[in-house]
Protein backbone atom coordinates (compact mmCIF):
# COMPACT_ATOMS: atom_id res chain seq x y z
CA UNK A 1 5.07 29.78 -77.96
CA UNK A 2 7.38 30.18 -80.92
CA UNK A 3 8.02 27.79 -83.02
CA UNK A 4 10.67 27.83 -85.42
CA UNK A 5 10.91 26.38 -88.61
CA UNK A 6 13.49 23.63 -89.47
CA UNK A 7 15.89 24.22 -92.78
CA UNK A 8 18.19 21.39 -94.04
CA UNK A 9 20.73 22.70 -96.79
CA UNK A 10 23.61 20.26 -97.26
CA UNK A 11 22.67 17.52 -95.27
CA UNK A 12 19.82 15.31 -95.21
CA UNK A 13 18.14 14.77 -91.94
CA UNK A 14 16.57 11.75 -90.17
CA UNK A 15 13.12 11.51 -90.86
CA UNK A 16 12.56 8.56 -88.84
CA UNK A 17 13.20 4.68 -87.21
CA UNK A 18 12.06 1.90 -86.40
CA UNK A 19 13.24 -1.53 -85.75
CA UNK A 20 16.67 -2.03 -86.99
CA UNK A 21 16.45 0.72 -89.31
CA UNK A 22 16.74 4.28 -90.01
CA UNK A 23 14.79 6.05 -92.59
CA UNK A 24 16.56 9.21 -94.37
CA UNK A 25 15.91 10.91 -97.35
CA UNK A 26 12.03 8.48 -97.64
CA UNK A 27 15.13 5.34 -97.64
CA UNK A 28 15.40 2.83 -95.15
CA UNK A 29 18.80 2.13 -94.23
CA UNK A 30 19.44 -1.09 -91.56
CA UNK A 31 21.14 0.12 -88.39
CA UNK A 32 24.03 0.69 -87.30
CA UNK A 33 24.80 3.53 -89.49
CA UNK A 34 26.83 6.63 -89.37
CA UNK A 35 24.96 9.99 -90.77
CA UNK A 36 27.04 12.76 -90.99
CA UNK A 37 28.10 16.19 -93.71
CA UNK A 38 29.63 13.05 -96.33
CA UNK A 39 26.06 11.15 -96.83
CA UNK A 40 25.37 7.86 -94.67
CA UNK A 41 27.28 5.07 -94.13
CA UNK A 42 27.17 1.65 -92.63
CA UNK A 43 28.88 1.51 -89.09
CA UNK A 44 30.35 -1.49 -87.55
CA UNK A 45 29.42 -0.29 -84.48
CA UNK A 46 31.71 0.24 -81.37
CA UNK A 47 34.30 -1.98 -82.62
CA UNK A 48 34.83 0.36 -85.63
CA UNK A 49 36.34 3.75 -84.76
CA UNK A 50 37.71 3.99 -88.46
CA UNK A 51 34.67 5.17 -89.78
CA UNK A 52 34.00 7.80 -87.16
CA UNK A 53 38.13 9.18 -86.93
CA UNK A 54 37.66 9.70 -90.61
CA UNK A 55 35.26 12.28 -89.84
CA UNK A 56 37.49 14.12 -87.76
CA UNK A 57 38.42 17.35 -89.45
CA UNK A 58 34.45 17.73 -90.85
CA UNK A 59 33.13 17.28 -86.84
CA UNK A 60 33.29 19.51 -83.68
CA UNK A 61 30.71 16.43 -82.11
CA UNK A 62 29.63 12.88 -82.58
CA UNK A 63 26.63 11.55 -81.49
CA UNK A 64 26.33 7.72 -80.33
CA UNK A 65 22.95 6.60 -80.73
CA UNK A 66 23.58 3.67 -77.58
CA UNK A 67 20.06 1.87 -78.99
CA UNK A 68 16.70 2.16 -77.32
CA UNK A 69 17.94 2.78 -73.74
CA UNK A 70 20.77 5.05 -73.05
CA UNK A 71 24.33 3.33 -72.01
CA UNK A 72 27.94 3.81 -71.33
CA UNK A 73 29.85 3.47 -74.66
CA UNK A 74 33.18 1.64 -74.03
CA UNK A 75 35.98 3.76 -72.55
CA UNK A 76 38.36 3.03 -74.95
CA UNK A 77 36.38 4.11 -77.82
CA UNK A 78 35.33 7.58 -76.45
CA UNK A 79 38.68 7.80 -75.45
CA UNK A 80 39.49 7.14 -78.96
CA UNK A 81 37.58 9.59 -80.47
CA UNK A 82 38.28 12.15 -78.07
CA UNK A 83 42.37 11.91 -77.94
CA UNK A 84 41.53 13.45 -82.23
CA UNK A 85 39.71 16.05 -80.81
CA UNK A 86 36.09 14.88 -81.42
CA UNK A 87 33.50 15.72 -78.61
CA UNK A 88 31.39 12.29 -77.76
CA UNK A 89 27.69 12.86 -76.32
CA UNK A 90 25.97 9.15 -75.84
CA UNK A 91 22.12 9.06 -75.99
CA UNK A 92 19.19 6.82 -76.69
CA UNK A 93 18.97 6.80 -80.22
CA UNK A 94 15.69 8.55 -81.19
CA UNK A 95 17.43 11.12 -78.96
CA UNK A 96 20.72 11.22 -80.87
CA UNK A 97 18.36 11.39 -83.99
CA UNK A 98 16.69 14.85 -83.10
CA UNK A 99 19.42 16.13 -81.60
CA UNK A 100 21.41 15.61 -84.90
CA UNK A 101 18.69 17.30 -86.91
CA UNK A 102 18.34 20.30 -84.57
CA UNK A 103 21.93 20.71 -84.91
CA UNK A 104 22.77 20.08 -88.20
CA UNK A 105 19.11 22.79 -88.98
CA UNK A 106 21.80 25.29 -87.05
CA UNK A 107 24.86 24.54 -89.54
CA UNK A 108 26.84 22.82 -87.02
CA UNK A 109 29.41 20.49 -87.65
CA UNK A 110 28.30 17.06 -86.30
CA UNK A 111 27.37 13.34 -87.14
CA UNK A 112 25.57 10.64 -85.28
CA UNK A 113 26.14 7.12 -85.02
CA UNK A 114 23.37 5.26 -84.32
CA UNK A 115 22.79 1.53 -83.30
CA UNK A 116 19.34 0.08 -83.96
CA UNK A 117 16.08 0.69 -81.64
């Protein structure tokens, strides 16, 4: 097996979680937040598209960390995002998490928002 290893430039990743929190850059930050190319942010979360639509020229893809189990997000909020041309991939939230390091390790142009495990 290969195994490859991970390099962050611009962007810090997520090194962890746990209850109600996130933990980036050895900082634990209460959930929800948004982590994407501009730094982290507090999210409101699905109630609050602002925060996410102002992201929409820096994004190709958002991922919504839906909490411990995976769930629908509401239709009119993906359908909010999407109609600016943002891609919307729901997932648990530890899975939102690696997926947004992998990604970001690749130089692709994506953020997560994540609601609390």
């Amino acid at each position: 097996m290969r195994l490859n290893e991970m390099v962050f430039t611009d962007v810090q990743p997520i090194d962890g979680y746990g209850p109600g929190f996130f933990r980036i850059g050895s900082e634990a930050i209460d959930a929800p937040i948004c982590v994407s190319p501009k730094g982290v942010q507090a999210w409101g979360g699905y109630e609050d598209t602002a925060t996410l639509l102002a992201l929409k020229d820096e994004i190709d893809v958002l991922f919504i960390g839906t909490g411990a189990e995976t769930a629908h997000v509401p239709k009119a909020f993906r359908t909010t995002l999407e109609d600016t041309g943002i891609g919307v991939e729901a997932m648990n939230s530890p899975a939102a998490a690696r997926t947004y390091n992998v990604l970001i390790s690749e130089g692709r142009r994506v953020a997560a928002a994540l609601l609390g495990v």
